[in-house]
Structure formats: C-alpha cells, structure tokens
C-alpha atoms as a PDB file:
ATOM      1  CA  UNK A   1      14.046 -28.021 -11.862  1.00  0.00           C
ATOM      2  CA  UNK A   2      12.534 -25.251 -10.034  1.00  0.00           C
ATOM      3  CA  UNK A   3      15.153 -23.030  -7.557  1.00  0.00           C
ATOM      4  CA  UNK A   4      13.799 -20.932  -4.499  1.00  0.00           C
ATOM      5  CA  UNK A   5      15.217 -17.642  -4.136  1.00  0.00           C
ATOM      6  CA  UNK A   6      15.470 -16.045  -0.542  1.00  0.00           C
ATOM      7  CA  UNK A   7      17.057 -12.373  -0.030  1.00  0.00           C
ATOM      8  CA  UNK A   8      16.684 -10.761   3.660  1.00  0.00           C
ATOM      9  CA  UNK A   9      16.049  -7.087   3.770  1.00  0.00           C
ATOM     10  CA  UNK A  10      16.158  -4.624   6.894  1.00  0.00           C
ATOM     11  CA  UNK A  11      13.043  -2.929   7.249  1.00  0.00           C
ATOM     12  CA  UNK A  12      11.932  -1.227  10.248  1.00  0.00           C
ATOM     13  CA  UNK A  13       9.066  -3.137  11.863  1.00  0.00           C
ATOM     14  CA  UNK A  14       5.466  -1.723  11.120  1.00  0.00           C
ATOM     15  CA  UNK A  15       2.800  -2.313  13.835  1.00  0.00           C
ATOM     16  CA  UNK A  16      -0.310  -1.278  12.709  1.00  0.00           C
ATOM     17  CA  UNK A  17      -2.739   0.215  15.751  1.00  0.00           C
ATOM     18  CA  UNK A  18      -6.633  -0.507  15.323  1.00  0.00           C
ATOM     19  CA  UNK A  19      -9.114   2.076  15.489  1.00  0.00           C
ATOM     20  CA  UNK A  20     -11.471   2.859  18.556  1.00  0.00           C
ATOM     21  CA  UNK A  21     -14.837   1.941  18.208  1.00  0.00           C
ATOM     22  CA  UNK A  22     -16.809   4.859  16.508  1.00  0.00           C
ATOM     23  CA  UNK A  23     -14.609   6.456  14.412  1.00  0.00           C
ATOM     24  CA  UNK A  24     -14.807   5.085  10.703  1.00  0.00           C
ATOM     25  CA  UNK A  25     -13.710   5.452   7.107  1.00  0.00           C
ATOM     26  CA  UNK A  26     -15.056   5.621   3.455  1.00  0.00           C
ATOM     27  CA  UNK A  27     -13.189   4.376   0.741  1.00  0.00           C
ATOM     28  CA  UNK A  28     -13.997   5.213  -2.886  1.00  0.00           C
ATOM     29  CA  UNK A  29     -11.771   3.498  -5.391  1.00  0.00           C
ATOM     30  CA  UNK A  30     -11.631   3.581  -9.138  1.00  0.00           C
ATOM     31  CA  UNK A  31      -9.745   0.994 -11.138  1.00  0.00           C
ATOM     32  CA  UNK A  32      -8.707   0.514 -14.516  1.00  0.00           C
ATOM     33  CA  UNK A  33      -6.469  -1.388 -16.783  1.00  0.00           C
ATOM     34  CA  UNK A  34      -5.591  -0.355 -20.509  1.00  0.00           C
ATOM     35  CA  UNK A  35      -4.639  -2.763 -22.899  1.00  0.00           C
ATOM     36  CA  UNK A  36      -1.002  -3.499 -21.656  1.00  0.00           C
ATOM     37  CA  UNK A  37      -2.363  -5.096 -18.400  1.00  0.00           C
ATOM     38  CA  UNK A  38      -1.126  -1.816 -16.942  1.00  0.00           C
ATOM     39  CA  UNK A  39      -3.457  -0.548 -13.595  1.00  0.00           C
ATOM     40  CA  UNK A  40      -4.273   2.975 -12.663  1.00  0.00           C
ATOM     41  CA  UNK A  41      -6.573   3.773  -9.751  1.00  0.00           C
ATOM     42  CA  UNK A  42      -7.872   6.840  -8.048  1.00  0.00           C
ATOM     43  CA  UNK A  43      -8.791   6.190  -4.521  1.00  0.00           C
ATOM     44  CA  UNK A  44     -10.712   8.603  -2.085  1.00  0.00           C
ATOM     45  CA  UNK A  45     -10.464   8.296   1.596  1.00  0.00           C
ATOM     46  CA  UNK A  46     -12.797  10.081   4.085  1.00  0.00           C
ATOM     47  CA  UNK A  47     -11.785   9.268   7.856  1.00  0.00           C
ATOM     48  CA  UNK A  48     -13.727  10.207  11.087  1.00  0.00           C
ATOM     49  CA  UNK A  49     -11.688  10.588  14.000  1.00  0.00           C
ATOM     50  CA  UNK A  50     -15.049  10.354  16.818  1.00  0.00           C
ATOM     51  CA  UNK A  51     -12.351   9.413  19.511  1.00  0.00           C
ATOM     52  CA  UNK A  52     -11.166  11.950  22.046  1.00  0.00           C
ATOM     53  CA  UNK A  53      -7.675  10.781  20.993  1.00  0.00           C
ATOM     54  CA  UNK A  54      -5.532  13.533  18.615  1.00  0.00           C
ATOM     55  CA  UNK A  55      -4.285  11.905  16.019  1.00  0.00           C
ATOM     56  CA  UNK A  56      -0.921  13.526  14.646  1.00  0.00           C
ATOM     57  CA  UNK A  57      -0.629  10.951  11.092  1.00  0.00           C
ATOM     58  CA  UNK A  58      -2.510   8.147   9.504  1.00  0.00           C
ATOM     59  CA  UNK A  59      -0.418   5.265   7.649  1.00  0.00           C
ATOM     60  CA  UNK A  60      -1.358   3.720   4.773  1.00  0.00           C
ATOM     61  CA  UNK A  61       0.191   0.206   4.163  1.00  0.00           C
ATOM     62  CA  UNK A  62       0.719  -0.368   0.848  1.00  0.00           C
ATOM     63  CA  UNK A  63       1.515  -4.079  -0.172  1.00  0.00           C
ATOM     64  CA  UNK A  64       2.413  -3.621  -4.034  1.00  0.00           C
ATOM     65  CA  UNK A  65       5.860  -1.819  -3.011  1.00  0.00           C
ATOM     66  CA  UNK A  66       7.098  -5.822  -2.534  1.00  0.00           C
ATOM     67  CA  UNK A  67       6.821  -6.256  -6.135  1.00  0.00           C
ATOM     68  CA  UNK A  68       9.357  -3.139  -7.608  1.00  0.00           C
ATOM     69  CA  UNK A  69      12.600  -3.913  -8.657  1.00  0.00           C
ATOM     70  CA  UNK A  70      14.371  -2.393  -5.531  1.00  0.00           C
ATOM     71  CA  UNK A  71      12.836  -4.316  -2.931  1.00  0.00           C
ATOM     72  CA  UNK A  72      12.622  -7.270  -4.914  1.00  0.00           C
ATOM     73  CA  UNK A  73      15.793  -7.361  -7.519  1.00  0.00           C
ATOM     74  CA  UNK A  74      15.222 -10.868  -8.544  1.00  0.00           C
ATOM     75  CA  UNK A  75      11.819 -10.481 -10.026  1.00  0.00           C
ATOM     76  CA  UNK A  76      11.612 -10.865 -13.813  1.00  0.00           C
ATOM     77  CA  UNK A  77       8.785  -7.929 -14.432  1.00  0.00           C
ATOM     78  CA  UNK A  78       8.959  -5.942 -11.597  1.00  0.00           C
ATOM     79  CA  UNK A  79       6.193  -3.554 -11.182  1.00  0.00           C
ATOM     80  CA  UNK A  80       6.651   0.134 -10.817  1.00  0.00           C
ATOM     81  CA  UNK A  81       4.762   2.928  -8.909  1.00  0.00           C
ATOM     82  CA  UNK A  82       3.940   6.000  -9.329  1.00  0.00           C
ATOM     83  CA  UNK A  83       1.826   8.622  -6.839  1.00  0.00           C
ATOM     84  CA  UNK A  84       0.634  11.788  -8.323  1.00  0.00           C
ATOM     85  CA  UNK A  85      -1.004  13.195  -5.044  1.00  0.00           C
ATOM     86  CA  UNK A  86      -1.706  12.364  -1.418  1.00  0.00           C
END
C-alpha cells in the first residue's frame, strides 16, 4: 500500500522578474558523474545588462535544494550540495 507524505514549509515567496528585450546571457556548463552516480558541474555565466536599468543583484533559482535532507526530512537518499565559488 503506497502512503503520501505532505509537510508544509514557510518560505518566503520568490517572484522571478523577466529580462528586457536586448540584454542576454551565455551559459557554459560542464557535467559529470563518477561511478557512484554522484554529479559535479562547473557552470559559467556571462550576462549583458543592454537595458538602461541598474541592476543591484541577479538570482539564481536553484531547484535541487528541494531534494536535501533539511528541506525535505522524509526523503530516503537525500541529496547534498556543495558550492565552491560564486
């Protein structure tokens, strides 16, 4: 018999803003996974601001922080993250 667990947690709301027409961004990403099914990547990010607009931060959203053991604490093989540099 399969069971459904559901867990609420408070987040503040993200609302993403899109980007003006003209500006732009290059992404150059390398993946790899070793022979525990473990990933590493390396990603390079080149944005354009062409707007008049001053822009004072960029956001990244990163969707693989649902899967770690503190957002999630019912998962069986949480995943874990690591960043070296931004």
């Amino acid at each position: 018999m399969e069971s459904t667990v559901t867990k609420k947690v408070s987040r503040e709301e993200f609302i993403s803003k899109g980007v003006n027409p003209g500006n732009s961004s290059d992404y150059d990403i390398k993946l790899t996974m070793d022979t525990n099914g473990n990933f590493q990547f390396e990603l390079t990010c080149l944005i354009k601001n062409l707007s008049t607009d001053d822009w004072e931060q960029l956001t990244f959203y990163f969707i693989p922080n649902i899967f770690t053991k503190s957002v999630s604490p019912e998962l069986e093989n949480p995943s874990t993250v690591n960043f070296h540099n931004i």
